[in-house]
Protein backbone atom coordinates (compact mmCIF):
# COMPACT_ATOMS: atom_id res chain seq x y z
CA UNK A 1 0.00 0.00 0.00
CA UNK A 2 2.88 2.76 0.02
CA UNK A 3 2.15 4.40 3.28
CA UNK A 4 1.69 2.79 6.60
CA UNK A 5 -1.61 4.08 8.22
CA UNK A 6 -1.01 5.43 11.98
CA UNK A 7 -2.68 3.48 14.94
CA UNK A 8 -4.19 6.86 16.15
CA UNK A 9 -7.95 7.87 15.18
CA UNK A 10 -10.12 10.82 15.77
CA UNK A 11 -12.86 9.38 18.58
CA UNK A 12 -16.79 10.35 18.23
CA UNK A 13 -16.91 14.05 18.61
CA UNK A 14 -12.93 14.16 18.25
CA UNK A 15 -12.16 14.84 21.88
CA UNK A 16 -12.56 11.92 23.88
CA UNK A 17 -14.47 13.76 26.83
CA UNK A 18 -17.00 14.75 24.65
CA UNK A 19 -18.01 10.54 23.59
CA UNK A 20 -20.45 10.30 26.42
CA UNK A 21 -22.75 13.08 24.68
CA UNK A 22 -22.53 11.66 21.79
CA UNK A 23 -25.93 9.59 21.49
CA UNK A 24 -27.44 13.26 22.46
CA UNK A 25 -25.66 15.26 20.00
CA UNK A 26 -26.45 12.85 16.87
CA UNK A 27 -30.40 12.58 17.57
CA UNK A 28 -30.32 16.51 18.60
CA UNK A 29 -28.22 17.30 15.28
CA UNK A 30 -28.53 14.33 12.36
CA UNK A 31 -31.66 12.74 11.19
CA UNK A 32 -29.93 9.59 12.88
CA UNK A 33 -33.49 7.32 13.24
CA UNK A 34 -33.69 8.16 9.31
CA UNK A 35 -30.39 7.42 7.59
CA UNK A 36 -29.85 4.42 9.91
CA UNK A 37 -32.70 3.34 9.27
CA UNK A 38 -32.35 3.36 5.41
CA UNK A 39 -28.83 1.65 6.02
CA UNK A 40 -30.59 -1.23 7.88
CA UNK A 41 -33.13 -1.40 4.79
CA UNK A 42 -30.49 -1.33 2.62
CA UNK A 43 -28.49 -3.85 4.16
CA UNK A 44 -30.86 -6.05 3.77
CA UNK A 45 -29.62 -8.80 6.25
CA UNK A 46 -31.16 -12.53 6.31
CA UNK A 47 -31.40 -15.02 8.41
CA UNK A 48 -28.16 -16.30 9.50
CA UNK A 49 -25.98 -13.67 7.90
CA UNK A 50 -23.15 -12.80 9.60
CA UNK A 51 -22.73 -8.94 9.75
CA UNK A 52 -19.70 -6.95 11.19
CA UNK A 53 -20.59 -2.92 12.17
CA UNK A 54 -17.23 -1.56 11.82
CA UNK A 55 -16.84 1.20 13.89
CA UNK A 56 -19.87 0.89 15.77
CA UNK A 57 -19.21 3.57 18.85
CA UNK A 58 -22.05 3.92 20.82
CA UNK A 59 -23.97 0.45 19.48
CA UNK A 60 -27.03 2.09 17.97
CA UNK A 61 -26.74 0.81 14.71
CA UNK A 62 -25.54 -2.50 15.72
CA UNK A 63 -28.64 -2.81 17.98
CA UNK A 64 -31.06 -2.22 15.47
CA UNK A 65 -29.19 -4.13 12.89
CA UNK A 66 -30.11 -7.24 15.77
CA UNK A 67 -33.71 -5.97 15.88
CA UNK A 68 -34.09 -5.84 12.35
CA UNK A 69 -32.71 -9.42 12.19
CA UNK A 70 -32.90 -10.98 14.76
CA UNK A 71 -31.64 -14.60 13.19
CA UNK A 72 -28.65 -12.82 12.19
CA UNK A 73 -25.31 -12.84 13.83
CA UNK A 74 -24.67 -9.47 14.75
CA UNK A 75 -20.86 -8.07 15.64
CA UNK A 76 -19.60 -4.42 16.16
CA UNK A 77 -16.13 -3.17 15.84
CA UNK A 78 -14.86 -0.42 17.28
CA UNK A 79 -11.00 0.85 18.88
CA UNK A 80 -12.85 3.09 21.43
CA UNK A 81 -13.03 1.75 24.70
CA UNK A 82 -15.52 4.47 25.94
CA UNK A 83 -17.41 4.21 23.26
CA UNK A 84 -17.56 0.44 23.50
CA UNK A 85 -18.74 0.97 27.15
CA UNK A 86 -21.34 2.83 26.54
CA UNK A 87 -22.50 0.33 24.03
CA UNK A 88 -22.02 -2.71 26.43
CA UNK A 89 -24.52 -1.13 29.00
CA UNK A 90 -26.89 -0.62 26.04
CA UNK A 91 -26.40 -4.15 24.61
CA UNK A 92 -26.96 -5.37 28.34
CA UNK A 93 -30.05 -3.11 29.30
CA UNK A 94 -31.84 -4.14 26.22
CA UNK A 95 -30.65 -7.40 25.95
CA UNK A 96 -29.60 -7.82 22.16
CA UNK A 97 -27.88 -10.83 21.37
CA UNK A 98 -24.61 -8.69 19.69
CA UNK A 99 -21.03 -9.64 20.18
CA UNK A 100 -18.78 -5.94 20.46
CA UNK A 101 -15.05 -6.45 20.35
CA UNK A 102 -12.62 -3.56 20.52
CA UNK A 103 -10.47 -3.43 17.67
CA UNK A 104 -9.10 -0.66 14.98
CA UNK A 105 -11.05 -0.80 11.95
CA UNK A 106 -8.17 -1.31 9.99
CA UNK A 107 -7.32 -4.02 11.97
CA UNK A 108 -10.05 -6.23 12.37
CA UNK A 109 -9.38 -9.73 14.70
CA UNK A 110 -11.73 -11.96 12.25
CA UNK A 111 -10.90 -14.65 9.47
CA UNK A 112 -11.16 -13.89 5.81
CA UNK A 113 -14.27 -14.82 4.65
CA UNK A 114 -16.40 -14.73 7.86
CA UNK A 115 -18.90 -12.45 6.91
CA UNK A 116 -22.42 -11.36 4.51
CA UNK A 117 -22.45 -7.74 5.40
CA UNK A 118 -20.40 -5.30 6.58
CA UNK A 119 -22.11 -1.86 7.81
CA UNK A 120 -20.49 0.85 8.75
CA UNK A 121 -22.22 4.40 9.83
CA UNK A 122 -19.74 7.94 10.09
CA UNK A 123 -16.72 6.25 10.43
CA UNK A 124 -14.72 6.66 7.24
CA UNK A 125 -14.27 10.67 7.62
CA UNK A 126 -12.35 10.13 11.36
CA UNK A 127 -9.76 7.79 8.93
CA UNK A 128 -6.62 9.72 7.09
CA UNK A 129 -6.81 8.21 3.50
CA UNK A 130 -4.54 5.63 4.04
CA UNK A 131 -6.79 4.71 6.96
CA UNK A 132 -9.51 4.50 4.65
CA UNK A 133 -7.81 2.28 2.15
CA UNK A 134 -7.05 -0.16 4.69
CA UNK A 135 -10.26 -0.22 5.96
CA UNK A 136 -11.81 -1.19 3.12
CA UNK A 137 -9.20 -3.70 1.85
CA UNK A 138 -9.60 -5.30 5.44
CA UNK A 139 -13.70 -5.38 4.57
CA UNK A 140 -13.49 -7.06 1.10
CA UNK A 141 -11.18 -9.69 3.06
CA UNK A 142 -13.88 -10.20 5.25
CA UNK A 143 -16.53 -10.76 3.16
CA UNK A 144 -17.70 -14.03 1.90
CA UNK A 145 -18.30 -14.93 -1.44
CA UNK A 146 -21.64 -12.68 -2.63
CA UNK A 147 -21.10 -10.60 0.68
CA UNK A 148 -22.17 -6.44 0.70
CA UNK A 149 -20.42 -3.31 1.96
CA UNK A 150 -23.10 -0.89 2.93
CA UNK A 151 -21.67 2.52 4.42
CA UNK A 152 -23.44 5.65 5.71
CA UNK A 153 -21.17 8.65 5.75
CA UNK A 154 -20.92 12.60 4.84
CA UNK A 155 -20.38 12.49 1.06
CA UNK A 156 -20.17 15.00 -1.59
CA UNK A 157 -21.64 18.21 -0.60
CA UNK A 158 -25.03 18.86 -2.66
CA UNK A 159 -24.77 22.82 -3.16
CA UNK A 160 -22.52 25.89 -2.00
CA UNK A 161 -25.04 25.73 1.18
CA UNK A 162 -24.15 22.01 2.24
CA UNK A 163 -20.19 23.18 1.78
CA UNK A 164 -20.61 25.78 4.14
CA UNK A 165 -21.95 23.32 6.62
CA UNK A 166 -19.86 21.02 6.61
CA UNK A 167 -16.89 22.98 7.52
CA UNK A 168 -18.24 22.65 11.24
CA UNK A 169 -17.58 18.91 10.68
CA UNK A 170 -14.30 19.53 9.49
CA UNK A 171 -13.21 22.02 12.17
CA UNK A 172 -13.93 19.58 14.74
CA UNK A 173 -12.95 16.65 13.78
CA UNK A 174 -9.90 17.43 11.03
CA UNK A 175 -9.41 18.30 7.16
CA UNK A 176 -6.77 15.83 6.74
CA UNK A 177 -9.72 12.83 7.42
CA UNK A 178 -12.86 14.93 6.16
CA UNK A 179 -11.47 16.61 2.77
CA UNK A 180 -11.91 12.86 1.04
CA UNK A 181 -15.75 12.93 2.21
CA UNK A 182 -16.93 16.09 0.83
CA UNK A 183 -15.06 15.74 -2.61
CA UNK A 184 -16.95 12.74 -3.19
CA UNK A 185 -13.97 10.42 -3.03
CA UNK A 186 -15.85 8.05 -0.87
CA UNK A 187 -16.86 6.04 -3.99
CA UNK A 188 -13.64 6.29 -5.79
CA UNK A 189 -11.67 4.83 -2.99
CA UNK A 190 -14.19 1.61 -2.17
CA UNK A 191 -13.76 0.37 -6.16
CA UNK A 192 -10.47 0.80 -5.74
CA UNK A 193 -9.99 -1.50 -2.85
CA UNK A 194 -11.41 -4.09 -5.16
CA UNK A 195 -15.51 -3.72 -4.47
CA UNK A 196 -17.38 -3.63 -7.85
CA UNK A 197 -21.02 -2.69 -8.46
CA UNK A 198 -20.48 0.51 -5.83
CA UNK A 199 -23.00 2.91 -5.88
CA UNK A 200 -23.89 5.91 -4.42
CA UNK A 201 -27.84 5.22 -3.07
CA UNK A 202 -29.11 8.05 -1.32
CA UNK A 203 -28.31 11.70 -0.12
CA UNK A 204 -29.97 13.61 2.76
CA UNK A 205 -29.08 17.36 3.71
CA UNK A 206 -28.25 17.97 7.43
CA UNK A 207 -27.18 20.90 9.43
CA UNK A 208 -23.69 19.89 8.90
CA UNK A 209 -23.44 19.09 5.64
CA UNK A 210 -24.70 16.29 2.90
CA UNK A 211 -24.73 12.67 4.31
CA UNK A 212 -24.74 9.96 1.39
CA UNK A 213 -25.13 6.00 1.49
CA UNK A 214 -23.04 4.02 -0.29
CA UNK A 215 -23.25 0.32 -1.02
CA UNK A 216 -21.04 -2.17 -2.80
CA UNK A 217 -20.26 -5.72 -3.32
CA UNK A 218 -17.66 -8.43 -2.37
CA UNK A 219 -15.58 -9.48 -5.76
């Protein structure tokens, strides 16, 4: 790959103090219920898939990814230990049969092969670019034969307006990570890693910015 991505990543709301809020700052902020909503949809997990959230923080979209199917085999990823806490007393309060391990995302602890769908929700703009390569090499490793890549992430910005926006994102949480996101990049980089059939599927303007799903699949 050229350059070795660092071990270091930009946590939730980039300042590690700040994770706990985070469930409160995406529902008073994002139309979270909405776009993960439409990722679960698109997803479109069966019984006894095996799907890895990468990244999962918090454990919101790995819960409902377990109450959308709930004869699927639900994991989440994530190299935040706060985060992951907060998603273990979740998990445990509602009782969701999900298995969280802390890992980096471009460093995944699982075979080749061992899963149907990988999801992955505002992730990819905390990862440098070579962060984001390795990501998604690591995901088209992981997927079985037939498997789908279904991200939900800030994307190309839809108008001068959505630009603006998005700066707040980008003052918070880096330009180095973000600048790949709102060129539109996103799509660019998953075909490169090897994905075919990747597609852009839906954009919805927020307060900070455009957010875009993206879905692709396995070779």
């Amino acid at each position: 790959m050229g350059q070795t991505p660092q071990t270091s990543y930009v946590t939730a709301l980039r300042f590690p103090f700040l994770t706990r809020f985070y469930d409160r700052v995406l529902a008073a902020t994002l139309k979270e219920e909405k776009f993960k909503r439409l990722l679960v949809q698109q997803s479109a997990i069966q019984p006894g898939h095996r799907v890895l959230d990468v990244g999962c923080g918090t454990g919101t979209l790995t819960m409902m990814l377990e109450r959308d199917a709930p004869e699927a085999e639900v994991f989440g990823l994530d190299g935040d230990a706060d985060a992951l806490d907060i998603a273990r007393k979740k998990v445990s309060a509602a009782g969701a049969k999900v298995t969280l391990v802390q890992a980096l995302a471009f460093d995944p602890p699982f075979e080749p092969g061992s899963f149907d769908r990988i999801v992955s929700s505002l992730v990819f703009h905390h990862l440098t670019r070579a962060q984001k390569a390795l990501t998604l090499e690591k995901c088209r490793d992981l997927l079985a034969k037939g498997g789908e890549l279904h991200i939900a992430d800030w994307g190309e910005a839809q108008n001068i307006l959505m630009r603006a926006a998005f700066l707040g994102v980008q003052l918070l949480d880096g330009f180095e990570t973000t600048t790949d996101n709102v060129n539109g990049l996103l799509p660019e980089l998953i075909a490169r890693a090897g994905f075919r059939d990747v597609a852009e599927t839906h954009r919805e303007a927020t307060v900070f910015g455009t957010l875009a799903l993206y879905r692709a699949a396995a070779p």
